[in-house]
Protein backbone atom coordinates (compact mmCIF):
# COMPACT_ATOMS: atom_id res chain seq x y z
CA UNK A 1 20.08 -21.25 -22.65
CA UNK A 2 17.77 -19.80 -20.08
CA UNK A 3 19.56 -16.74 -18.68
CA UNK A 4 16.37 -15.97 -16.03
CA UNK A 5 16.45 -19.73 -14.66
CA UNK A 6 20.37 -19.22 -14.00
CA UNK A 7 20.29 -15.83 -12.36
CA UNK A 8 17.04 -17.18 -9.87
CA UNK A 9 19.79 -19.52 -9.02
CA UNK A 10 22.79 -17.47 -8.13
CA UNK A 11 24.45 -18.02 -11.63
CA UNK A 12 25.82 -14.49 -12.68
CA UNK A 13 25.75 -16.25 -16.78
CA UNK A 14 26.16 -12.84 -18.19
CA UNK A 15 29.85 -12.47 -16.24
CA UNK A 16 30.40 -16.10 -17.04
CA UNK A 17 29.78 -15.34 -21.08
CA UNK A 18 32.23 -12.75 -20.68
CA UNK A 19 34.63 -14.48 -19.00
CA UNK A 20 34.44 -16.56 -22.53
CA UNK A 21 34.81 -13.67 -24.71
CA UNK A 22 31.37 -13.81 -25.39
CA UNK A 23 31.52 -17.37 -26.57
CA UNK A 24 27.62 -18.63 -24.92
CA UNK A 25 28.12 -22.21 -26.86
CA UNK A 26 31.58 -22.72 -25.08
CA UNK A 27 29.94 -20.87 -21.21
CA UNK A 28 27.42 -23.50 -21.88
CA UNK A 29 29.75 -26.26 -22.68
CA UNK A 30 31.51 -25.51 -19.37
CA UNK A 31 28.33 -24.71 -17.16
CA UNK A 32 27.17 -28.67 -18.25
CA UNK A 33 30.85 -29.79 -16.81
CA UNK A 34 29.43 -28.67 -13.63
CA UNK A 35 26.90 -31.71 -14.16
CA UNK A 36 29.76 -34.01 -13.06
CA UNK A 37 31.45 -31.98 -10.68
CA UNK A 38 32.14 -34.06 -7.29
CA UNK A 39 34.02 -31.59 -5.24
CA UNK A 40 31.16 -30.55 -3.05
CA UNK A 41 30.90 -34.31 -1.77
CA UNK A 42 34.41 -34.83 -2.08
CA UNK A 43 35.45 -31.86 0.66
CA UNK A 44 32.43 -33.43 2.91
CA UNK A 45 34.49 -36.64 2.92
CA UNK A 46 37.40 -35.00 3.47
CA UNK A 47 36.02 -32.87 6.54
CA UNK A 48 34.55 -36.06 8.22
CA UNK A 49 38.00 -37.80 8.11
CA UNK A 50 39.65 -34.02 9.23
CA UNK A 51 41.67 -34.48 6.05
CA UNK A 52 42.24 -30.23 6.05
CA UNK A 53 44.28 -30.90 3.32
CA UNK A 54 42.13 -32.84 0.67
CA UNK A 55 39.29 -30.24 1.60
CA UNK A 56 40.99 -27.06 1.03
CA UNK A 57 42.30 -28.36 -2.58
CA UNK A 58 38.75 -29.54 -3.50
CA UNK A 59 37.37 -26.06 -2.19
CA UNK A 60 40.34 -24.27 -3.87
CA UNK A 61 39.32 -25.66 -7.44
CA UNK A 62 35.39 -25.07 -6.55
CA UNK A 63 36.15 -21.70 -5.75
CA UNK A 64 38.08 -21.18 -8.83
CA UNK A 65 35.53 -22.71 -11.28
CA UNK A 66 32.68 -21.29 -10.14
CA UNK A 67 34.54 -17.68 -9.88
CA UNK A 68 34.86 -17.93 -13.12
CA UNK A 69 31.28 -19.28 -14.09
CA UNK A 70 29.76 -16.51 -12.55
CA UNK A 71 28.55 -19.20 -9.60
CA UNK A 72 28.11 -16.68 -7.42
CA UNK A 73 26.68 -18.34 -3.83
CA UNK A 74 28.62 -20.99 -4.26
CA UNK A 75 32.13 -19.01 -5.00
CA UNK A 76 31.17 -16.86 -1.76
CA UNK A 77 30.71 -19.89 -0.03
CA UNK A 78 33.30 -21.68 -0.65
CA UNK A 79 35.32 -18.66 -0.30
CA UNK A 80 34.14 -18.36 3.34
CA UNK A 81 35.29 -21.63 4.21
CA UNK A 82 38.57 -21.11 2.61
CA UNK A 83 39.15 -18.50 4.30
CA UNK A 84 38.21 -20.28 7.75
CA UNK A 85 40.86 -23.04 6.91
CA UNK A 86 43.26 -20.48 6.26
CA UNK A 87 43.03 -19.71 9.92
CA UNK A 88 42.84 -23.04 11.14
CA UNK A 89 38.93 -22.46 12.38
CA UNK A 90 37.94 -25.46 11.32
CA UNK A 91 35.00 -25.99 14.04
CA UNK A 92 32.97 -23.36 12.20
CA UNK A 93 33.42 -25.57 8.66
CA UNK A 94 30.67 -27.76 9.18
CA UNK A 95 28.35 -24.75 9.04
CA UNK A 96 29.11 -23.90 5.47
CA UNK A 97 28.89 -26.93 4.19
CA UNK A 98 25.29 -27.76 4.15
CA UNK A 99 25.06 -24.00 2.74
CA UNK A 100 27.50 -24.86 0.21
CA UNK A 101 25.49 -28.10 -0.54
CA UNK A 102 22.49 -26.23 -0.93
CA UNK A 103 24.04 -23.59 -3.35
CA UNK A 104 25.94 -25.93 -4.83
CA UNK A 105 22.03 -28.02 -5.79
CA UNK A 106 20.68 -25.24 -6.49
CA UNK A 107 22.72 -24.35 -9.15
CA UNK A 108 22.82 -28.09 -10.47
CA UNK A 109 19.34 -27.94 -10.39
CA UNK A 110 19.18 -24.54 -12.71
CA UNK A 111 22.10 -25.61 -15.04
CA UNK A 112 20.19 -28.87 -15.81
CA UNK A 113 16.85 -26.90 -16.46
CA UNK A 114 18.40 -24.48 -18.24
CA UNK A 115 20.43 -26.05 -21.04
């Protein structure tokens, strides 16, 4: 695993190894989950239909995996918008998520190279 393409990319991997007890095979397992991940497009979807709901749960379980994966734009981001829906701003939302989009690539883009 490339540690230097992963940081360039807003991947914190050493955090992420720790958060698997120093496990790299098993942080790697679970960075290449990302691979699949749909949420990003999923809360999109949801904010074009104003489905509040169905966005905050996929942002909720984005936030939480990539927290925890040491994903660290992307857990800011989608932190920021969290916190936006929490307060029922949800006019400012569609700035985020092109940012989270990007972030979200980006670190696709790494995790792929990387592995």
């Amino acid at each position: 695993m490339d540690h230097a393409l992963l940081i360039n990319a807003g991947i914190d991997c050493k955090v992420g190894i720790g958060r698997c007890m120093g496990n790299e095979a098993l942080y790697s397992r679970l960075l290449s989950r990302m691979l699949d991940d749909t949420n990003v497009p999923r809360t999109r979807a949801f904010l074009a239909e104003q489905d509040y709901e169905g966005a905050y749960a996929r942002l909720h379980e984005l936030k939480g995996v990539s927290g925890n994966l040491g994903m660290d734009r992307v857990f800011e981001i989608s932190s920021a918008m969290l916190r936006l829906m929490r307060e029922n701003d949800y006019e400012n939302l569609s700035q985020h998520i092109d940012d989270l989009e990007i972030a979200f690539n980006d670190a696709i883009v790494a995790i792929r190279a990387a592995l």
